[in-house]
Protein backbone atom coordinates (compact mmCIF):
# COMPACT_ATOMS: atom_id res chain seq x y z
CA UNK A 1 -19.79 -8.33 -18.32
CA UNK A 2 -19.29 -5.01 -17.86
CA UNK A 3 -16.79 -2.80 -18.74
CA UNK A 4 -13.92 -2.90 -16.77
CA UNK A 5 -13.47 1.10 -17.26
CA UNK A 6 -17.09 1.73 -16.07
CA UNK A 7 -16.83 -0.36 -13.09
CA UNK A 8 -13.64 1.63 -11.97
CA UNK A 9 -15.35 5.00 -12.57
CA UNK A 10 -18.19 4.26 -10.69
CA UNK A 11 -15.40 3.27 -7.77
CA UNK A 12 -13.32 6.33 -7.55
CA UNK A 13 -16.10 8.95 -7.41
CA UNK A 14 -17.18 7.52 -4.16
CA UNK A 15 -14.83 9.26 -1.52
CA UNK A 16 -13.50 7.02 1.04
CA UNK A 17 -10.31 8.87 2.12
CA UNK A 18 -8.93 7.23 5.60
CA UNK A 19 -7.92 9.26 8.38
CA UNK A 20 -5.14 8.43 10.33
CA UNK A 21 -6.07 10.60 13.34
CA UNK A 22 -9.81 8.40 14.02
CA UNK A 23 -9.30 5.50 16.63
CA UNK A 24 -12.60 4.13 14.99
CA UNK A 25 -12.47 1.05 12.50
CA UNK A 26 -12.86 2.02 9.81
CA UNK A 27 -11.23 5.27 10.54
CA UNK A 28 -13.65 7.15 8.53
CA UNK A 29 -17.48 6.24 8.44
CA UNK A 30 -17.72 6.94 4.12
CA UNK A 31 -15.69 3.95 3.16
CA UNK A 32 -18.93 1.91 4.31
CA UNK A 33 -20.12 3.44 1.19
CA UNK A 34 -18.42 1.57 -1.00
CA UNK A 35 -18.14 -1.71 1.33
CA UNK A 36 -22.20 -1.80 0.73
CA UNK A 37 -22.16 -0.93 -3.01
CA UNK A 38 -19.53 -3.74 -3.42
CA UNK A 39 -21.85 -6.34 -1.12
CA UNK A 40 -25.09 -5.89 -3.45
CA UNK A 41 -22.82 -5.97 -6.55
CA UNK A 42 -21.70 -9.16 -5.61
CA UNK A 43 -24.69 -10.98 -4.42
CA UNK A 44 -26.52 -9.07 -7.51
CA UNK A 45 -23.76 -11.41 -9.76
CA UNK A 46 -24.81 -14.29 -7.50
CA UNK A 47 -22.33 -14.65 -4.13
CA UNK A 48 -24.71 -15.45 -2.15
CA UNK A 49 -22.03 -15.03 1.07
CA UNK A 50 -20.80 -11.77 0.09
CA UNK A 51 -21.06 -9.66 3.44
CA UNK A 52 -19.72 -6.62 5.70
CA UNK A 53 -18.46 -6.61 9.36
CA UNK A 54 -19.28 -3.96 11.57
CA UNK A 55 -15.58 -2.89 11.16
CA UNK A 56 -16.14 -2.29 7.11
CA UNK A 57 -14.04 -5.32 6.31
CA UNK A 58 -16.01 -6.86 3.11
CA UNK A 59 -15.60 -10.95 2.29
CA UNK A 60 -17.21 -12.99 0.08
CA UNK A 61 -16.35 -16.30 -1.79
CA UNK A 62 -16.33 -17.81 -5.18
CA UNK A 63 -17.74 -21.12 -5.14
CA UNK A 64 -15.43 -23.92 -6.37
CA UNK A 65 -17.14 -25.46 -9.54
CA UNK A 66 -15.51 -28.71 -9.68
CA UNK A 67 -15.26 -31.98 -7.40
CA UNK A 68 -12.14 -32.56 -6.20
CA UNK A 69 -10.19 -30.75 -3.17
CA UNK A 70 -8.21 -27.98 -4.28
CA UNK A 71 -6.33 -24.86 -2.59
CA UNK A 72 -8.42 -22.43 -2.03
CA UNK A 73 -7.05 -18.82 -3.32
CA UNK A 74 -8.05 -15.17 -2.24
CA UNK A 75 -7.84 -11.69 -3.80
CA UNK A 76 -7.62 -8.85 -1.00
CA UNK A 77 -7.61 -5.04 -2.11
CA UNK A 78 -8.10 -2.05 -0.38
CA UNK A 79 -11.18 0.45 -0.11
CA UNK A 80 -9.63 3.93 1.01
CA UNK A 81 -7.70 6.40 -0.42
CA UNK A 82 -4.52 7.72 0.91
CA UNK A 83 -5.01 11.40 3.19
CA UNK A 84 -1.95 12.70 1.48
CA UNK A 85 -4.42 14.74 -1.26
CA UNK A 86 -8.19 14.70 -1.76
CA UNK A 87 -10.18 11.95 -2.62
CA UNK A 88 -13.43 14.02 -3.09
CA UNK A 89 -15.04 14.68 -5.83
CA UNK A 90 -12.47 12.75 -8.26
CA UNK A 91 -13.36 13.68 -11.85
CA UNK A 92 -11.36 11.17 -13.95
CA UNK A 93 -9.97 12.27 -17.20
CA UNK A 94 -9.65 9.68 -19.93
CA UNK A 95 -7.06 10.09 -22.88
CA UNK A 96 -7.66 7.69 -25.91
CA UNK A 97 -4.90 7.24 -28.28
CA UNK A 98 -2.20 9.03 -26.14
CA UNK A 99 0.19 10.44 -28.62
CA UNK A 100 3.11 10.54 -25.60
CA UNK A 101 2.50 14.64 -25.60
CA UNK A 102 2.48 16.49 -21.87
CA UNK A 103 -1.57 16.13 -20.94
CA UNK A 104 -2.70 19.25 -19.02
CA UNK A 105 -4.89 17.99 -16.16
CA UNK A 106 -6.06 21.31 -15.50
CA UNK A 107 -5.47 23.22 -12.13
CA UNK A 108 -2.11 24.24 -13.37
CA UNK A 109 -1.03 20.51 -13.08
CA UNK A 110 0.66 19.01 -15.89
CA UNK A 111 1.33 15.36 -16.35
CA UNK A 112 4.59 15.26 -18.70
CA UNK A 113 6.64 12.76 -19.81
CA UNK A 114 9.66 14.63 -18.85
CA UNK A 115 8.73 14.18 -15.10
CA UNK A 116 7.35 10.92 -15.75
CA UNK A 117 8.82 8.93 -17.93
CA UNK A 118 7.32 5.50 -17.95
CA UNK A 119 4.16 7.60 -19.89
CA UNK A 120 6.16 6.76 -22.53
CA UNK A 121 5.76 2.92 -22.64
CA UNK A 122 1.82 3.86 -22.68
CA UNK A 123 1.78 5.71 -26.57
CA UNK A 124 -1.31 4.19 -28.13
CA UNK A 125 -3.16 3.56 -24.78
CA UNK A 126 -6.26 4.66 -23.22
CA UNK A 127 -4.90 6.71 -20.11
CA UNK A 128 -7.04 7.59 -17.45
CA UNK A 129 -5.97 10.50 -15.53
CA UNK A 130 -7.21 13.05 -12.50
CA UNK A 131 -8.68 16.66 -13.45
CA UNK A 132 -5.24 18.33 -11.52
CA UNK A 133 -7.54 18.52 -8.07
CA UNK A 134 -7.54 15.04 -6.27
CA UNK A 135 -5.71 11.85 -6.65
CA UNK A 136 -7.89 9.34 -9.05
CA UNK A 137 -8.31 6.22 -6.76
CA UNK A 138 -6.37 3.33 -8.54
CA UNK A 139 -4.71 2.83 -5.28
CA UNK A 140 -6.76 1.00 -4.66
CA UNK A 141 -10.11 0.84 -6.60
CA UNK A 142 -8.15 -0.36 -9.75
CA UNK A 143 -7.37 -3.71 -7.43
CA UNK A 144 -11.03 -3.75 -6.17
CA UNK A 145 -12.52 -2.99 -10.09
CA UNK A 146 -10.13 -5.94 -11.13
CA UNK A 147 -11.07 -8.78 -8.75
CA UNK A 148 -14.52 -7.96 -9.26
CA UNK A 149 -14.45 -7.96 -13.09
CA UNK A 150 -12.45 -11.27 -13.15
CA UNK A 151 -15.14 -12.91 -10.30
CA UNK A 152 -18.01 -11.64 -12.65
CA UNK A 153 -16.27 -13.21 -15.93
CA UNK A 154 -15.74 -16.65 -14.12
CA UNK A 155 -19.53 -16.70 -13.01
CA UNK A 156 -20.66 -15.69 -16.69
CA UNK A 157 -17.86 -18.19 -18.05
CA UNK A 158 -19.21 -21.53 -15.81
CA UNK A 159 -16.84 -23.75 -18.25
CA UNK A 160 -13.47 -22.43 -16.46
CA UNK A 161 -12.89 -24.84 -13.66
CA UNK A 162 -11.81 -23.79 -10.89
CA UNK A 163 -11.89 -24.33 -7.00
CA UNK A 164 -13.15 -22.16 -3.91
CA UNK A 165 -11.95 -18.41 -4.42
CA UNK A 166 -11.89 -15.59 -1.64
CA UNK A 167 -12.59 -12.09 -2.06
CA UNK A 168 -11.67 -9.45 0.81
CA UNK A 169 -11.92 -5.81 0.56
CA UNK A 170 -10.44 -3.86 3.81
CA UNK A 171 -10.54 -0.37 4.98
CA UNK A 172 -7.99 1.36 6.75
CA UNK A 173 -4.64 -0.22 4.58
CA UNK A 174 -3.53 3.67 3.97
CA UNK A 175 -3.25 4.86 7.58
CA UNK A 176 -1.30 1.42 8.35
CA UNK A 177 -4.43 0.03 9.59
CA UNK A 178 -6.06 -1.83 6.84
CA UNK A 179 -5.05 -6.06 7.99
CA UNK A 180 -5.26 -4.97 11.82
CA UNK A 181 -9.03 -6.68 12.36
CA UNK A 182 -8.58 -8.71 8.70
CA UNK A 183 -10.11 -12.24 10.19
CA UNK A 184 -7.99 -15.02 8.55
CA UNK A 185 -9.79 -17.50 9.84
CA UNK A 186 -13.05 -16.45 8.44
CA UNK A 187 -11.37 -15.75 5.20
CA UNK A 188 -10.48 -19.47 4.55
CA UNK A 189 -8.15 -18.83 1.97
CA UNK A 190 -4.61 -21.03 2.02
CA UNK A 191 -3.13 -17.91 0.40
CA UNK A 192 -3.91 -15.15 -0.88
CA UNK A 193 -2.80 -12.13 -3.68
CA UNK A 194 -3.22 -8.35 -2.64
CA UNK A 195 -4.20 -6.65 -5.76
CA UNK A 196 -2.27 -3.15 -4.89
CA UNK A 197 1.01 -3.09 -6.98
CA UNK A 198 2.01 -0.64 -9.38
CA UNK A 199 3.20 -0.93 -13.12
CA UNK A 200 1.86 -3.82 -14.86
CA UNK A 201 3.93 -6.64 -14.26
CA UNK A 202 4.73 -6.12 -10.73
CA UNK A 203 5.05 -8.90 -8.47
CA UNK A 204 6.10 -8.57 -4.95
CA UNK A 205 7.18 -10.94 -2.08
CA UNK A 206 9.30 -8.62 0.05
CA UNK A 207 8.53 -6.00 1.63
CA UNK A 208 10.82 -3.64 4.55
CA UNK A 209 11.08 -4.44 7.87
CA UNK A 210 9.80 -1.38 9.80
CA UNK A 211 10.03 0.14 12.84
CA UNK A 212 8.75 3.91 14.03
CA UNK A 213 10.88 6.16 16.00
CA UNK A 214 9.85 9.23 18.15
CA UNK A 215 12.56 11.63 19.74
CA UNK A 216 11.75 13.84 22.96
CA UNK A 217 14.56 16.35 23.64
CA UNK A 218 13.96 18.45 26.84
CA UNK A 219 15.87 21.28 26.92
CA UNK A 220 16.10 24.32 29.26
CA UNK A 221 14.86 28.03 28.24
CA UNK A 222 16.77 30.84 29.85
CA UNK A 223 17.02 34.49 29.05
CA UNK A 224 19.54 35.14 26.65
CA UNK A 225 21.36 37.59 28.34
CA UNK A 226 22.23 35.64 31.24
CA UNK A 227 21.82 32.22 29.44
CA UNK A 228 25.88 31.26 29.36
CA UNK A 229 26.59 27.99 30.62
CA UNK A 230 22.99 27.49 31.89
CA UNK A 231 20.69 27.56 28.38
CA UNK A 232 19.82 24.41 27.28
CA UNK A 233 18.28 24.59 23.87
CA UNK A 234 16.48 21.23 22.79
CA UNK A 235 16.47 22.26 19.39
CA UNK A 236 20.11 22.39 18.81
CA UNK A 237 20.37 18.73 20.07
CA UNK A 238 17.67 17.89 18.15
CA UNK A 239 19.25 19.02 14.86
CA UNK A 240 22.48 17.26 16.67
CA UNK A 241 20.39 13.72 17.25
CA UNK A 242 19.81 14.05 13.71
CA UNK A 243 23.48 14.92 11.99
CA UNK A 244 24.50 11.50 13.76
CA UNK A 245 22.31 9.81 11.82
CA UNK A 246 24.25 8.53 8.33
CA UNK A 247 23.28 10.78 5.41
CA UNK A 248 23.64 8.08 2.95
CA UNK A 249 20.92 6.16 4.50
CA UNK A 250 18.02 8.89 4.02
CA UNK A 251 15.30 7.51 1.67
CA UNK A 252 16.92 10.00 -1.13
CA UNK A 253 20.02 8.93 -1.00
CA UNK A 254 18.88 4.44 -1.34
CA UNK A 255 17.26 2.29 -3.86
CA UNK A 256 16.80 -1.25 -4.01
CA UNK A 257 17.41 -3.02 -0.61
CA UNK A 258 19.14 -0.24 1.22
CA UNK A 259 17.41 0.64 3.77
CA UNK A 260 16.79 3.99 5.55
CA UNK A 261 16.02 6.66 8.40
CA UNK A 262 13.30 8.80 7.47
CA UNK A 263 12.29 12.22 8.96
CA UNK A 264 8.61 12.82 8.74
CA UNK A 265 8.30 15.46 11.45
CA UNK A 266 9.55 17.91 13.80
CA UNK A 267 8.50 20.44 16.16
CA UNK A 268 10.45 22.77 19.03
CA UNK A 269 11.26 25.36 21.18
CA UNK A 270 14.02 26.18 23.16
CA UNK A 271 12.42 24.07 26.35
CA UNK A 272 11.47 20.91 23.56
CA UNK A 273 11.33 19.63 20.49
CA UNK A 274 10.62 16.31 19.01
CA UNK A 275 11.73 14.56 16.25
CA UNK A 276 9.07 11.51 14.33
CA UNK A 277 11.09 9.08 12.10
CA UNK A 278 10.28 5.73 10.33
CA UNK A 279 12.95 3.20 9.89
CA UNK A 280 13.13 0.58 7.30
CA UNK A 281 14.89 -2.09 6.10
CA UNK A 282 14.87 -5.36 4.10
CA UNK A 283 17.69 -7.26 5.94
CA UNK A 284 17.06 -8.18 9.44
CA UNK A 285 20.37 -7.91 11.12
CA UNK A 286 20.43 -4.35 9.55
CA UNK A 287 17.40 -3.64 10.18
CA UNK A 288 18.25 -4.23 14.00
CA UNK A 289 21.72 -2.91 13.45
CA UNK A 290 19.76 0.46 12.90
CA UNK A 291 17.51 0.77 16.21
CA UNK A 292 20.56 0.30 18.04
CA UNK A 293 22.40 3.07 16.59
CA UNK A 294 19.53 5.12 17.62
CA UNK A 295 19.39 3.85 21.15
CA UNK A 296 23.03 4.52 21.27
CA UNK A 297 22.91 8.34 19.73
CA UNK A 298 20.43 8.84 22.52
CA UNK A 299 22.60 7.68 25.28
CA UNK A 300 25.65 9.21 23.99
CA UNK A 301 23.29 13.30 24.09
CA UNK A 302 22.59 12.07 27.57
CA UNK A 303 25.89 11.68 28.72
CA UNK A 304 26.89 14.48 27.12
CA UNK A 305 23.77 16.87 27.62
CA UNK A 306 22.50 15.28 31.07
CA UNK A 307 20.32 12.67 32.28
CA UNK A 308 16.72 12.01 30.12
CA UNK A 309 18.05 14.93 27.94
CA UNK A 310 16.80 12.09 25.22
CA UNK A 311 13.90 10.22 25.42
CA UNK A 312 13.54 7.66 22.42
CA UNK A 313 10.41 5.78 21.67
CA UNK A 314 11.10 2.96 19.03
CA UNK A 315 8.55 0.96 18.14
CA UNK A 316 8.31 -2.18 15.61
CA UNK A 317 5.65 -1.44 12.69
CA UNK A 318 5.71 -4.87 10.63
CA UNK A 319 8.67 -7.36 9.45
CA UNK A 320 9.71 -8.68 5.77
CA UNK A 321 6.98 -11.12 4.38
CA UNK A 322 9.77 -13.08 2.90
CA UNK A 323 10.62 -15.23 5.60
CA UNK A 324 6.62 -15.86 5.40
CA UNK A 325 6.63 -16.26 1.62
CA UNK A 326 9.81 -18.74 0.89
CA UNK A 327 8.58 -21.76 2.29
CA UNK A 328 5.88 -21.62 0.29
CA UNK A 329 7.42 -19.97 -2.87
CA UNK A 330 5.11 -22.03 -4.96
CA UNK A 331 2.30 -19.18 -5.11
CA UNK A 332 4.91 -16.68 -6.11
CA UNK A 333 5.56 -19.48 -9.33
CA UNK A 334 2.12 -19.33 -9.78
CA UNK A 335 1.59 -15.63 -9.91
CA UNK A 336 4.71 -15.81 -12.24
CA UNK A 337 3.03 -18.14 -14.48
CA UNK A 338 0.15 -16.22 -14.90
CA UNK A 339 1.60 -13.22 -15.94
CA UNK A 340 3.63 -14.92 -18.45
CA UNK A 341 0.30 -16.66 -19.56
CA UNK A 342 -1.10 -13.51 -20.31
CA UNK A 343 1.94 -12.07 -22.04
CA UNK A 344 2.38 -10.07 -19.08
CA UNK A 345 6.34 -9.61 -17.97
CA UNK A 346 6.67 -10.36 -14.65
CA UNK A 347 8.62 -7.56 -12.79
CA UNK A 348 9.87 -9.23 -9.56
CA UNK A 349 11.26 -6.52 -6.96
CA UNK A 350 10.88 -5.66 -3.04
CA UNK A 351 8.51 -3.26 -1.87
CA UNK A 352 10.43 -0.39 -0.83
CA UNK A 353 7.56 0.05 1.77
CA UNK A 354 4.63 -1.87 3.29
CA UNK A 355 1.55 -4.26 2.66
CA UNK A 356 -1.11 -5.52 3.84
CA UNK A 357 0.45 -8.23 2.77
CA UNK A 358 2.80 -8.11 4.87
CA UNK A 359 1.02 -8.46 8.44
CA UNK A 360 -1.34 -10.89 6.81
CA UNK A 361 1.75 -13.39 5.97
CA UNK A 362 2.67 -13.23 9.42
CA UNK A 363 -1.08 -13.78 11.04
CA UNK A 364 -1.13 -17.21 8.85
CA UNK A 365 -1.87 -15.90 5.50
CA UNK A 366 0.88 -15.86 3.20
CA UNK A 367 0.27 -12.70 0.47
CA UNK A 368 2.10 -11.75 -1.78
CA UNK A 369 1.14 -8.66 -3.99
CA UNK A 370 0.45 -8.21 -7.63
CA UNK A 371 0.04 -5.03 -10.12
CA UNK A 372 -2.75 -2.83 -10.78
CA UNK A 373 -1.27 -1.00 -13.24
CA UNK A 374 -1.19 2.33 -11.75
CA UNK A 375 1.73 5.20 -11.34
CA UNK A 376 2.29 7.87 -9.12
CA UNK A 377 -0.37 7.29 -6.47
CA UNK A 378 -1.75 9.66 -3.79
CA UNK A 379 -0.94 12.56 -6.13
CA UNK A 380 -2.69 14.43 -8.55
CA UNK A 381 -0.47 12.86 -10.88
CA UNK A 382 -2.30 9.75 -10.65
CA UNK A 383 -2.67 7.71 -14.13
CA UNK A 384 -3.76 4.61 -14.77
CA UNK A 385 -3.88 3.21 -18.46
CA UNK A 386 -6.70 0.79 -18.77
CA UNK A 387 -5.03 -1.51 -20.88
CA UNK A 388 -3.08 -2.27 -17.85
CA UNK A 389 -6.23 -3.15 -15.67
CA UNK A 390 -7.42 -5.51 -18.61
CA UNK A 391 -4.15 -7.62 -18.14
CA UNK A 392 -4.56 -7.59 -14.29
CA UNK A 393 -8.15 -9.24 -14.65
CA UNK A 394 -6.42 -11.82 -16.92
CA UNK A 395 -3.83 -12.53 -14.67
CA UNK A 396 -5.89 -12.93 -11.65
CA UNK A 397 -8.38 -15.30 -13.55
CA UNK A 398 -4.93 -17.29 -14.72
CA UNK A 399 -3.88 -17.50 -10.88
CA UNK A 400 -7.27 -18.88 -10.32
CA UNK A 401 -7.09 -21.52 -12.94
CA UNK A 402 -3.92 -22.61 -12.11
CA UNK A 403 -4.69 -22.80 -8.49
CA UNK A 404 -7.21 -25.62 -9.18
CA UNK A 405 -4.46 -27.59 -10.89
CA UNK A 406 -2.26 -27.65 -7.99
């Protein structure tokens, strides 16, 4: 089999950065690069059905080797990188033995313990890091490297019984994009596992509900000299849309299950301005509790400002998987299991953002997600330590045993 560390390597230095400006699926043509590498690794290992659709979305299936019915269980990672920093060129780094000392990436980029703490819990492990110019890829070619190492031990390790396992690869899951064209029905999986946590021992079944917000504030431009009592600057209400918002429910202000308004952009003049936000939540009601408040900021500025002063476009994004998830909470047990099996310690927590997961609960396919064992994606302070990516392969071949069982 090969090395786990090789096959990830070989992964990340093929660019497939997404672009959330294309229309096209996939949004960028380069992530077909690695959809076709991954389609002649697998039939070169011997899935005969491994293919790619014309909208870069890869499948593939492990046959079952015994004779009774089982569930069948699927493994679903993602092939682009996030557009937030480079994905070109990615020159990983790899620190044996690390001694828990600050490691200079290079480009002036330093990757210390005293920014990032958890490097601590990796002294004595092989860390692989970026070169301080792009992000490194784990999210998500660790995922992708892991399912395909744990498929290729199973084939080369007949005597491990298990039944019918899916394999899915999808473009597209960092512009929000990646489970819009994911064909569940062609998939065949009962459920299925994204393979895009973080920190070994993650294990995910919620996720935020999520909404996007855009604010249009028309204002009225006037010269300033003769601009009393007839000047109507849109960025003032703007700024006053935005103080009416509660400060304790910004993204740097919660943690856990509190939810929050985000702003991501703004733009103005005196005649407009506009305001983007994403809002988020675990809880439902509050969740729903918080596009109201909006709707009824913006009616309050137009009463106060005049008519279609505010125009609010509020939009729902995707919902909590949970509600998906519980009534079949036995997969999450299994996942559990697994870990535990592999002296892995599961770290059960929401997603304090979205999945793929999440859309493909709700189109039929319940998914949960489970660590890679990265940190501090779609940085240059990407690390992964490859100890961690050993432990995921065991855990997904562990889910796959106990799978048949059920």
């Amino acid at each position: 089999m090969e090395n786990i560390k090789d096959r990830f390597l070989r992964y990340v230095k093929i660019d497939t950065q997404s672009n959330e400006e294309s229309d096209t699926t996939p949004s960028t043509l380069k992530q077909l690069n690695l959809a076709n590498l991954l389609v002649k690794e697998l039939k070169a290992m011997g899935i005969e059905d491994a293919s790619v659709d014309l909208n870069g979305y890869v499948m593939a299936t492990l046959p079952s080797n015994i004779d009774k019915k089982t569930k069948t269980v699927g493994f679903i990672s993602h092939m682009d990188t996030s557009p937030d920093a480079s994905g070109k060129d990615v020159k990983p780094q790899i620190v044996k033995n690390y001694d828990g000392s600050d490691i200079n990436l290079g480009n002036n980029a330093v990757l210390s313990p005293s920014d990032f703490p958890d490097l601590k819990d990796y002294i004595g492990k092989t860390i692989i890091t970026t070169d301080g110019t792009t992000l490194l890829g784990a999210d998500d070619k660790a995922g992708i490297a892991e399912i395909m190492s744990a498929v290729e031990y199973l084939l080369e390790h007949p005597e491990i019984k298990h039944g019918d396992v899916k394999i899915g690869f999808t473009p597209d899951e960092e512009v929000g994009r990646g489970a819009d064209k994911f064909d569940v029905k062609k998939f065949g999986a009962d459920f299925a596992f994204t393979i895009d946590g973080g920190r070994i021992g993650e294990l995910e079944y919620e996720n935020f509900n999520a909404a996007g917000l855009t604010v249009k504030i028309k204002g009225r431009n006037v010269h300033p000299g003769t601009a009393k009592n007839q000047m109507i600057n849109s960025m003032l209400i703007a700024m006053e849309f935005n103080n009416m918002l509660p400060v304790d429910q910004r993204p740097e202000n919660t943690e856990g299950y509190e939810g929050f308004y985000h702003l991501i952009h703004m733009e103005g003049t005196v005649d407009s301005s506009e305001l983007k936000y994403i809002i988020r939540d675990h809880d439902k009601k509050k969740f729903e509790e918080k596009k109201e408040l909006v709707k009824e900021i913006a009616s309050f500025l137009n009463k106060k400002h005049g008519k279609n002063t505010v125009n609010i476009e509020l939009k729902d994004q995707y919902y909590n998987m949970r509600e998906k998830i519980e009534p079949v909470k036995y997969i999450v047990d299994v996942a559990e299991e697994a870990m535990k099996e592999a002296g892995v310690e599961p770290i059960i927590k929401p997603i304090r953002g979205g999945t793929d997961g999440s859309k493909l609960s709700f189109m039929g396919l319940p998914t949960p997600n489970i660590f890679t064992g990265g940190h501090n994606f779609h940085g240059v302070h990407e690390y992964i330590p490859l100890e961690s990516m050993e432990k995921a392969v065991e855990v997904i071949i562990n889910v796959i045993k106990k799978t048949a069982e059920i």
